[in-house]
N, C-alpha and C. Protein backbone atom coordinates (compact mmCIF):
# COMPACT_ATOMS: atom_id res chain seq x y z
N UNK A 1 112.78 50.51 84.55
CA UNK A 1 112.34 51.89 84.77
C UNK A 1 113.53 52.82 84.64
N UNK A 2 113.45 53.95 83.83
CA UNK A 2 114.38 55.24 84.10
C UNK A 2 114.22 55.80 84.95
N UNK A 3 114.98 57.01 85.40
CA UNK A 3 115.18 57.85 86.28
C UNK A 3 115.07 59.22 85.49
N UNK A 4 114.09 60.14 85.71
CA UNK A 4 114.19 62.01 85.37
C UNK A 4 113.88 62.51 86.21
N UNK A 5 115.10 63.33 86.25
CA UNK A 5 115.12 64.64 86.80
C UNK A 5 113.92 65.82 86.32
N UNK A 6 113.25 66.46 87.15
CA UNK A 6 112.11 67.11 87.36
C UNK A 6 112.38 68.25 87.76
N UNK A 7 112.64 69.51 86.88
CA UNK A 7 112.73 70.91 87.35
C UNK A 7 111.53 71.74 87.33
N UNK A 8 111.42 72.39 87.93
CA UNK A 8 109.77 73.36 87.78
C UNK A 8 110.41 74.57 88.45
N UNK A 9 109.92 75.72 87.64
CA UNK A 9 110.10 76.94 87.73
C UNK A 9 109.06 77.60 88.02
N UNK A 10 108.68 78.91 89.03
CA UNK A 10 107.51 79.39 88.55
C UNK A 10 107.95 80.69 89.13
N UNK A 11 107.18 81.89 88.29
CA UNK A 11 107.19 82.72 88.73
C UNK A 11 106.52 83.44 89.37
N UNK A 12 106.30 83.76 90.01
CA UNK A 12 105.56 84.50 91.47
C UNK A 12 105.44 86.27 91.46
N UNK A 13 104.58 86.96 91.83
CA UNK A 13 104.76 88.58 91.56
C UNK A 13 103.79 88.67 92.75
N UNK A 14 104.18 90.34 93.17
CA UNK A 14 103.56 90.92 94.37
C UNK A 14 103.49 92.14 94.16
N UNK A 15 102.48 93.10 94.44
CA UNK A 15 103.02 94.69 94.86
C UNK A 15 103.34 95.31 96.36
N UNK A 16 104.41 95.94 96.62
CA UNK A 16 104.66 96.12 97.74
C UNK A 16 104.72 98.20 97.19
N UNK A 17 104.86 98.54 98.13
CA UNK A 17 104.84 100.05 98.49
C UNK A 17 106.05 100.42 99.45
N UNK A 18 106.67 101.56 99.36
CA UNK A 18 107.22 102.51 99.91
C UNK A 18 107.43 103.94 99.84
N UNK A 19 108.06 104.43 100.70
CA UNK A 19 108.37 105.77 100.47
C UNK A 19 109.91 105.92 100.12
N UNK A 20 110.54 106.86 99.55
CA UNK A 20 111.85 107.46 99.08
C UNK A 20 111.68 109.11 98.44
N UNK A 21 112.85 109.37 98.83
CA UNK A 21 113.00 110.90 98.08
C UNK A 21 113.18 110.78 96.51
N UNK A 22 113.93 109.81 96.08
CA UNK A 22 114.76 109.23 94.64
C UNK A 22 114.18 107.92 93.73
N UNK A 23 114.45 107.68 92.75
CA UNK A 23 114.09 106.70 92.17
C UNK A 23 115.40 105.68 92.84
N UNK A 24 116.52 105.99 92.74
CA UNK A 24 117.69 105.65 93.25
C UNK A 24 117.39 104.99 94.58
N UNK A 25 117.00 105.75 95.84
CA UNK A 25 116.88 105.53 97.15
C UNK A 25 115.85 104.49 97.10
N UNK A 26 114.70 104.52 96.40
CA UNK A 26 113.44 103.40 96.35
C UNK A 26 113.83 102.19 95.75
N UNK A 27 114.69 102.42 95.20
CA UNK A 27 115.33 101.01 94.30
C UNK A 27 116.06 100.55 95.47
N UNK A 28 117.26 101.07 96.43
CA UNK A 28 117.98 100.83 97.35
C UNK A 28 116.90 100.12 98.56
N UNK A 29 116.29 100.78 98.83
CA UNK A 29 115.37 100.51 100.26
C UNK A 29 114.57 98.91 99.41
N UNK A 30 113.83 99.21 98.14
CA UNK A 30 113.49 97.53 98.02
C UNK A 30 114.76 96.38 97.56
N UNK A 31 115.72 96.83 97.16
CA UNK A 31 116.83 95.23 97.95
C UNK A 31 116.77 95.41 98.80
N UNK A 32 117.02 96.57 99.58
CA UNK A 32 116.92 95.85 101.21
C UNK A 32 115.60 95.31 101.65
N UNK A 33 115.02 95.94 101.83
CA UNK A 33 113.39 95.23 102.37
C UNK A 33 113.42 93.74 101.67
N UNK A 34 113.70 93.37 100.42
CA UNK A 34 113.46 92.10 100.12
C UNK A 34 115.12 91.20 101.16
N UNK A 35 116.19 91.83 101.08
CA UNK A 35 117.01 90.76 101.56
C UNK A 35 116.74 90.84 102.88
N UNK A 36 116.46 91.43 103.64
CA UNK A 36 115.64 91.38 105.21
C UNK A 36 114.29 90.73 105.11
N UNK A 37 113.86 90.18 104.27
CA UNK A 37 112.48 89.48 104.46
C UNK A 37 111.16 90.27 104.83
N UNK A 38 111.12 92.21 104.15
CA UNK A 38 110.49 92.50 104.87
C UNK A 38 109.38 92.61 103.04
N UNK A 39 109.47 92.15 101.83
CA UNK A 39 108.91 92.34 101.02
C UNK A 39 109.25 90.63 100.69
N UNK A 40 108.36 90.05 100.89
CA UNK A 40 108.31 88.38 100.77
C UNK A 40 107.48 88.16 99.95
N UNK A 41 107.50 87.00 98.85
CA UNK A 41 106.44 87.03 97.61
C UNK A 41 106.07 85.72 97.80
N UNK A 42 105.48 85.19 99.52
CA UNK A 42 104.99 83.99 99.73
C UNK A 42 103.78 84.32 100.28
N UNK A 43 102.97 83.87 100.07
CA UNK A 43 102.12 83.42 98.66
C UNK A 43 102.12 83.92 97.59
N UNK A 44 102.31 85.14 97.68
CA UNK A 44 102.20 85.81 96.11
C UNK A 44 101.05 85.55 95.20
N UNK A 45 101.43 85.81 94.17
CA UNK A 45 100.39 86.04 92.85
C UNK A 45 101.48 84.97 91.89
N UNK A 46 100.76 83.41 91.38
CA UNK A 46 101.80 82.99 90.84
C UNK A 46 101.58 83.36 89.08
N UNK A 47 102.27 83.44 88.42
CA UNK A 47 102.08 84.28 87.08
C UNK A 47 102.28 82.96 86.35
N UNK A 48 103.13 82.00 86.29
CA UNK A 48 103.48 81.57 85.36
C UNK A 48 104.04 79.81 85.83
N UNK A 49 103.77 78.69 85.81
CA UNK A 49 104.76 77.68 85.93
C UNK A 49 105.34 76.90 84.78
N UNK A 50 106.54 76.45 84.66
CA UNK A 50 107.60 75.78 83.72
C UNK A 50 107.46 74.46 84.41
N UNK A 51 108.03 73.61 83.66
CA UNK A 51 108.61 72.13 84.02
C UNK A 51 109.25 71.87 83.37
N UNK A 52 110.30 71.16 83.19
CA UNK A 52 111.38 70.66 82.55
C UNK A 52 111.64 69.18 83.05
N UNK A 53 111.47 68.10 82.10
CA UNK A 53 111.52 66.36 82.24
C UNK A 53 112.70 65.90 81.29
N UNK A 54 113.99 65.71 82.43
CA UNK A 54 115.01 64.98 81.21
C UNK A 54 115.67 63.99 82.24
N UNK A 55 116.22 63.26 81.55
CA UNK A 55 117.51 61.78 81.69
C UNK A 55 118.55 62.89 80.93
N UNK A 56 119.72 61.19 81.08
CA UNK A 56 120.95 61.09 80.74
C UNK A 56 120.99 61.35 78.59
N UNK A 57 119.74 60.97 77.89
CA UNK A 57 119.47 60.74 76.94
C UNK A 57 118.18 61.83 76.08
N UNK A 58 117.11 61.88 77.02
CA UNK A 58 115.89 62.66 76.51
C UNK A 58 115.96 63.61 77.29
N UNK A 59 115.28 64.83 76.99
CA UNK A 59 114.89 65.93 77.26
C UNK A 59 113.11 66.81 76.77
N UNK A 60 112.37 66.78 77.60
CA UNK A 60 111.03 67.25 77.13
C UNK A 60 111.18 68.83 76.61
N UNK A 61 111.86 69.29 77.26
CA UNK A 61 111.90 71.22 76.72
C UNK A 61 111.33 71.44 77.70
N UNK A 62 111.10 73.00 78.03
CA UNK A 62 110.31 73.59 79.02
C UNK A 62 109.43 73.70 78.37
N UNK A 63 108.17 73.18 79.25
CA UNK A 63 106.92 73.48 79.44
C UNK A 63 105.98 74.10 79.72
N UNK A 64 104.42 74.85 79.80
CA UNK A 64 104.39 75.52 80.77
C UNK A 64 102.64 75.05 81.11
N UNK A 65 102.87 75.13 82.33
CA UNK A 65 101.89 73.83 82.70
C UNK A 65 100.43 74.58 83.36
């Protein structure tokens, strides 16, 4: 038997809302809200999943499953 390594990617999307005076300030306030955990994309909406199957030798490509 071989051994592969198993990567899976997926991408996930949400809409969240705020207020700001600026395009600037609304861009600022969502990094923050996301690095404070207050705009979280768990569960989310998943958009898209990848996989990727390789060894030392083969490689499948990304996938999308």
């Amino acid at each position: 038997m071989k051994k592969y390594t198993i990567t899976i990617e997926e991408t996930v999307s949400d809409i969240f809302y705020l207020e700001a005076n600026s395009l600037e300030e609304a861009k600022e306030k969502a990094i923050e809200n996301y690095n404070n955990s207050v705009f979280v994309l768990e569960p989310g909406n998943l958009i898209e999943t990848n996989i990727l199957v390789e060894n030392d030798k083969e490689n499948s490509g990304w996938f999308e499953l």
